[in-house]
C-alpha atoms as a PDB file:
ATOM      1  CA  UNK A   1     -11.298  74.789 -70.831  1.00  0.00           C
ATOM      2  CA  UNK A   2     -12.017  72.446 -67.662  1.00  0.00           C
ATOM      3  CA  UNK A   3     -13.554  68.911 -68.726  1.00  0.00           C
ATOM      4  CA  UNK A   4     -14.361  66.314 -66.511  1.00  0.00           C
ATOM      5  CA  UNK A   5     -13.833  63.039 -68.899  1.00  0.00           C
ATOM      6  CA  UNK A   6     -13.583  59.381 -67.745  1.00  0.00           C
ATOM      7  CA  UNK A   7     -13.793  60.215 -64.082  1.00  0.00           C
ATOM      8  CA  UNK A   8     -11.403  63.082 -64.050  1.00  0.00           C
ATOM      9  CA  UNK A   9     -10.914  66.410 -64.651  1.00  0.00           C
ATOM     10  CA  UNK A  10      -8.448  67.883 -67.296  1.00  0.00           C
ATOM     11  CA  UNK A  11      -7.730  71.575 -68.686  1.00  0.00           C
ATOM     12  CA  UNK A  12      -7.754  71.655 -72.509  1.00  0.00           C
ATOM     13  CA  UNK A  13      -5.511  74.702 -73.758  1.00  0.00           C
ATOM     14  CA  UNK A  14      -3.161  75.275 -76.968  1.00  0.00           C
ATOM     15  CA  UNK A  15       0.165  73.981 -76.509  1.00  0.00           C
ATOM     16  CA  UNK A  16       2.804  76.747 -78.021  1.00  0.00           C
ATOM     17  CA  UNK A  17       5.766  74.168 -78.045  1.00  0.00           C
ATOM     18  CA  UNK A  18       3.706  71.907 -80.138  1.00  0.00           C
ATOM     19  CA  UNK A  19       1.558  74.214 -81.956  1.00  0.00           C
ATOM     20  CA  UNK A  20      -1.406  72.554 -81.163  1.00  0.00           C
ATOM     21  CA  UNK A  21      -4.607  71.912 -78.594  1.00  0.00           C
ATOM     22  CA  UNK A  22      -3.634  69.403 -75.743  1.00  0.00           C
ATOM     23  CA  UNK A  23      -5.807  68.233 -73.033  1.00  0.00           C
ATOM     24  CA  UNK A  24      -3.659  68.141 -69.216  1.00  0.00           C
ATOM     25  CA  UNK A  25      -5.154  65.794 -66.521  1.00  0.00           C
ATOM     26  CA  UNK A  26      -5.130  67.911 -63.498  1.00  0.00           C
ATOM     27  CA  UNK A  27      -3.740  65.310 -61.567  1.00  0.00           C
ATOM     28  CA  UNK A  28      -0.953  65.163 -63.119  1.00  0.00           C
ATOM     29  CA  UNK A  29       0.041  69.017 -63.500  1.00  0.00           C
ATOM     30  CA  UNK A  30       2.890  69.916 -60.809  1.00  0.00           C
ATOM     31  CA  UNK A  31       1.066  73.246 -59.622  1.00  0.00           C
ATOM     32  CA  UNK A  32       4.343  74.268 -57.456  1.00  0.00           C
ATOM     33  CA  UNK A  33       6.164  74.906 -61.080  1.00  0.00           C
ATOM     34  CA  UNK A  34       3.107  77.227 -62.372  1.00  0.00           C
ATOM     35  CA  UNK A  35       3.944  80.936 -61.733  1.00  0.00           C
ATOM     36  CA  UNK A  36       1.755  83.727 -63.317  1.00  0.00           C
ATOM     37  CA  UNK A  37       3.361  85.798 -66.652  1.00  0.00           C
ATOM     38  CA  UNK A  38       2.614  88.883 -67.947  1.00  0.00           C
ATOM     39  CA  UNK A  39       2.669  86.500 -71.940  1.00  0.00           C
ATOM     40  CA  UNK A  40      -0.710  86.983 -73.613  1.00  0.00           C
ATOM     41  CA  UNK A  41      -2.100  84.400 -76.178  1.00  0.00           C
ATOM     42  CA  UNK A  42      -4.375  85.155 -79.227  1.00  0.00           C
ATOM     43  CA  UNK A  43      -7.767  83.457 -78.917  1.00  0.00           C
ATOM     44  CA  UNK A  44      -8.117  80.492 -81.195  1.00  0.00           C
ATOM     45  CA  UNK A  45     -11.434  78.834 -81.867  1.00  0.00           C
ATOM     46  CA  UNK A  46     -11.838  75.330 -79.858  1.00  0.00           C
ATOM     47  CA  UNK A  47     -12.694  72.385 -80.965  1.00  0.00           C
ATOM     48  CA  UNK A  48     -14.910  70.235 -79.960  1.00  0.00           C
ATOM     49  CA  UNK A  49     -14.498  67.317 -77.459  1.00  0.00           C
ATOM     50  CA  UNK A  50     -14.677  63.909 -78.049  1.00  0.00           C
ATOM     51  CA  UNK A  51     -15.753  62.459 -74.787  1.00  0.00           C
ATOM     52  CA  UNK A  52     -15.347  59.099 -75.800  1.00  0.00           C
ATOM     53  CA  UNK A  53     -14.197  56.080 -73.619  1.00  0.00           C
ATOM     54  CA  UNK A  54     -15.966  53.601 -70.872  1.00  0.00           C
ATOM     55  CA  UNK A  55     -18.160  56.188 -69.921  1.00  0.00           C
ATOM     56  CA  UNK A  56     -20.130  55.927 -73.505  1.00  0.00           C
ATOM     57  CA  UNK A  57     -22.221  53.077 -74.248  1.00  0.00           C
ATOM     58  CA  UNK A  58     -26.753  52.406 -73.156  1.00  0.00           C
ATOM     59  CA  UNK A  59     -25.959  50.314 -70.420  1.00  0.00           C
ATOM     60  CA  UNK A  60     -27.871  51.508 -67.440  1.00  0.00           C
ATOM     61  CA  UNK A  61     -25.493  51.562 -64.092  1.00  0.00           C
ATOM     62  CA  UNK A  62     -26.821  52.415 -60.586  1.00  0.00           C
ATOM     63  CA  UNK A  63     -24.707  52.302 -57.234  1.00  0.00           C
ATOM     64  CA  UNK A  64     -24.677  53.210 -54.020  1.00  0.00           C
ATOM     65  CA  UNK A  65     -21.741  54.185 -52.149  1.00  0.00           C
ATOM     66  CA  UNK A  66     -21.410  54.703 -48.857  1.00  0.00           C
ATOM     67  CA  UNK A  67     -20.861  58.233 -47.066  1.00  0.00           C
ATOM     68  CA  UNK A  68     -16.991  57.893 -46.700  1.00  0.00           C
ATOM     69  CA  UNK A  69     -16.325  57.857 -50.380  1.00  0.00           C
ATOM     70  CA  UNK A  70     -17.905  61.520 -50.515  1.00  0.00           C
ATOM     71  CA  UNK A  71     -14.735  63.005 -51.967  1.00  0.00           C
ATOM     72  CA  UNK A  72     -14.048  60.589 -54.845  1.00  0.00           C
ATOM     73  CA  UNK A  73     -17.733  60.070 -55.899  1.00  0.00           C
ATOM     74  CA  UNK A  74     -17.652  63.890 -56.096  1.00  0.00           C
ATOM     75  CA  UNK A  75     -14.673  64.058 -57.990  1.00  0.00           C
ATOM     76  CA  UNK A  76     -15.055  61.235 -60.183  1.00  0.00           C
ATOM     77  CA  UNK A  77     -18.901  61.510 -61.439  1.00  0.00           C
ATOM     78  CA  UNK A  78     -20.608  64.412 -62.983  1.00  0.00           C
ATOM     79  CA  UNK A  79     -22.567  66.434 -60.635  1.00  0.00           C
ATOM     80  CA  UNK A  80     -25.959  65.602 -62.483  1.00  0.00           C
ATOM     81  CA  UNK A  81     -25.537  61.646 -61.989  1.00  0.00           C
ATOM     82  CA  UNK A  82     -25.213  62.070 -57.811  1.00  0.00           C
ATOM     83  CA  UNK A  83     -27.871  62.817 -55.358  1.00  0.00           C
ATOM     84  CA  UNK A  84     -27.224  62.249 -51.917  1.00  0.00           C
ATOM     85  CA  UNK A  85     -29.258  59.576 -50.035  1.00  0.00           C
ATOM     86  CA  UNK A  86     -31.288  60.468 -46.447  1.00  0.00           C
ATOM     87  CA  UNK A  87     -28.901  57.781 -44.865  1.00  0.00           C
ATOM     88  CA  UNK A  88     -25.737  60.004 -46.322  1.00  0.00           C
ATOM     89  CA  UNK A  89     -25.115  57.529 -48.876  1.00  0.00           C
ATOM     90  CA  UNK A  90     -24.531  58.877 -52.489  1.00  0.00           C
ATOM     91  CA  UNK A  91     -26.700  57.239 -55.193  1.00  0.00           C
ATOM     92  CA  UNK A  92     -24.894  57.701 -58.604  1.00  0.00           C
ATOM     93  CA  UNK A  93     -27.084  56.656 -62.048  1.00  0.00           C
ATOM     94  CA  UNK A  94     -24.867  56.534 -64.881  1.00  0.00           C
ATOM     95  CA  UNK A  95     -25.768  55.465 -68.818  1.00  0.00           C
ATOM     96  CA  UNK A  96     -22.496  53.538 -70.099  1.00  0.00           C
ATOM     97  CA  UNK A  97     -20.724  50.778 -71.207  1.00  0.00           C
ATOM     98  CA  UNK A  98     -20.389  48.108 -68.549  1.00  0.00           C
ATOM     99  CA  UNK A  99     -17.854  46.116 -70.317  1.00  0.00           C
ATOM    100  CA  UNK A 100     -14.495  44.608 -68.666  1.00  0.00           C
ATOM    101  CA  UNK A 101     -12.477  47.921 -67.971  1.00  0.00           C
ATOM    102  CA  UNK A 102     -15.553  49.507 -66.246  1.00  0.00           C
ATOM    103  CA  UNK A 103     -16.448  46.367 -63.870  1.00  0.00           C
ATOM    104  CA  UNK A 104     -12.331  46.149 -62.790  1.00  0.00           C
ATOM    105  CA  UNK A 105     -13.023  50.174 -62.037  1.00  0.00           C
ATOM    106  CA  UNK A 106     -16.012  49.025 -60.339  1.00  0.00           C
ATOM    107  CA  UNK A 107     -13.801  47.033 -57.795  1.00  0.00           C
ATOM    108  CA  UNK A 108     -11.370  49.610 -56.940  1.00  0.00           C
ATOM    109  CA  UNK A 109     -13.749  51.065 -54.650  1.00  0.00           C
ATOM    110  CA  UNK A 110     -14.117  47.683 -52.393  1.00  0.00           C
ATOM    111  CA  UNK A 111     -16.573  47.822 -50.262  1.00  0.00           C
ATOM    112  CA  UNK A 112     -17.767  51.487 -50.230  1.00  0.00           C
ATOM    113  CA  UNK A 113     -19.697  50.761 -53.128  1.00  0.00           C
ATOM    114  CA  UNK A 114     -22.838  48.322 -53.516  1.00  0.00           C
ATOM    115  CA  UNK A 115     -24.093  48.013 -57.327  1.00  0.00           C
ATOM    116  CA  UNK A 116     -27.960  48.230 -57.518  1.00  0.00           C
ATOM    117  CA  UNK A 117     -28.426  47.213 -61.012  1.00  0.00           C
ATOM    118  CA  UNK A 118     -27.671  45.616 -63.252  1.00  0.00           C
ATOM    119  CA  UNK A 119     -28.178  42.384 -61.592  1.00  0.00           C
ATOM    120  CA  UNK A 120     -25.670  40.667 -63.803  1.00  0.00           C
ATOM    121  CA  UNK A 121     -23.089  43.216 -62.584  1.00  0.00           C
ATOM    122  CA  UNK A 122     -23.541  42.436 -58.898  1.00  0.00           C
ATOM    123  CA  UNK A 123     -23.401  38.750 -59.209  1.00  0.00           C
ATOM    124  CA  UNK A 124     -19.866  39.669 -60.871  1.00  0.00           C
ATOM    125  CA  UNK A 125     -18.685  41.430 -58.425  1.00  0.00           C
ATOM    126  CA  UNK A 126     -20.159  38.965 -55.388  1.00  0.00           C
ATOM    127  CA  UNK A 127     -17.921  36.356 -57.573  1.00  0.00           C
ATOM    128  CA  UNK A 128     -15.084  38.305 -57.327  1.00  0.00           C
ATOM    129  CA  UNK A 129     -15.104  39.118 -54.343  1.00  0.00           C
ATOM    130  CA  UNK A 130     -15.287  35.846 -53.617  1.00  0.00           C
ATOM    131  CA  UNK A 131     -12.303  34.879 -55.343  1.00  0.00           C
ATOM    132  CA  UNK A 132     -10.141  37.946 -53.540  1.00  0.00           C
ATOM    133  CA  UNK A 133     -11.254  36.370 -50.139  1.00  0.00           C
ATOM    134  CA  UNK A 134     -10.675  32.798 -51.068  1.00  0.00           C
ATOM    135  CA  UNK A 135      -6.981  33.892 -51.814  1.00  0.00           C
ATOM    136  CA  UNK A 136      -5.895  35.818 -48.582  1.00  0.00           C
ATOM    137  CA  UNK A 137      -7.925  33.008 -46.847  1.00  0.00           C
ATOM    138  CA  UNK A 138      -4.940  30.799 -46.823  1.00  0.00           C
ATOM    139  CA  UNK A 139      -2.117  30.877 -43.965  1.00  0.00           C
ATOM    140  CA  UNK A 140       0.424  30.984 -46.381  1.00  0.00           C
ATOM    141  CA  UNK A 141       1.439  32.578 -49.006  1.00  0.00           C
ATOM    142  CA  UNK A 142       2.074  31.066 -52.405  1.00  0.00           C
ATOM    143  CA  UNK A 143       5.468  32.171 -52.879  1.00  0.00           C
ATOM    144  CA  UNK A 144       8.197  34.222 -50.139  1.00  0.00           C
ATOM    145  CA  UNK A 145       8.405  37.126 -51.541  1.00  0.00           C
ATOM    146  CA  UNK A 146      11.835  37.739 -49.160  1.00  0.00           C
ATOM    147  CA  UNK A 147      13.186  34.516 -50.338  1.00  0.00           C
ATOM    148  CA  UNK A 148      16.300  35.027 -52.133  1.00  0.00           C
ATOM    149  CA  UNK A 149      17.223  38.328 -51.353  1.00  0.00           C
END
């Protein structure tokens, strides 16, 4: 079974060695090793999925990112939450939990995103920002990082 979870997509399928369901991040699967078998496998009913995590909660998140992040908005948000702006923006409404782990996701995508609501959300990120650009606004750095070595 494919599942996109948390931003990604993983394959859910039993695990022979240990006897038991596992779920695989496709990212991390090294496809070069796969190679095709003529083993079969005896259906087992699945469970169901827990799609917990940061992507559960009622807090109402809306963005807009610009048209260069195409590819990860497309791989990291379900289909339903996108819809692609006149400008070729991507608008992506999402209900969640906008606690600390999802605002430091927030700022991995720098300035290809721009939060629409909630307000509280983009004065956090304007502070932040902030900070990032008071820091490489010095000359020097706070330590060598070659000194030493």
């Amino acid at each position: 079974q494919l599942v996109f979870k948390e931003s990604s997509w993983y394959l859910r399928a039993w695990c022979r060695e240990r006897e038991a369901w596992r779920t695989f991040k496709l990212f991390r699967i090294d496809w070069e090793t796969i190679s095709v078998t003529p083993d079969t496998f005896e259906a087992r009913p699945m469970p169901a999925f827990d799609e917990g995590g940061h992507m559960r909660g009622s807090d109402r998140l809306v963005m807009r990112f610009a048209p260069e992040a195409e590819a990860r908005v497309r791989e990291e948000f379900a289909p339903e939450t996108i819809e692609r702006e006149a400008d070729g923006s991507w608008l992506v409404t999402l209900v969640c939990d906008i606690g600390e782990r999802t605002r430091y996701y927030l700022l991995s995508f720098g300035e290809l995103l721009e939060v629409l609501e909630p307000a509280d959300v983009r004065a956090w990120l304007r502070e932040q920002a902030q900070a990032v650009a008071r820091r490489y606004a010095e000359d020097e750095p706070d330590a060598d990082p070659g000194a030493g070595a």
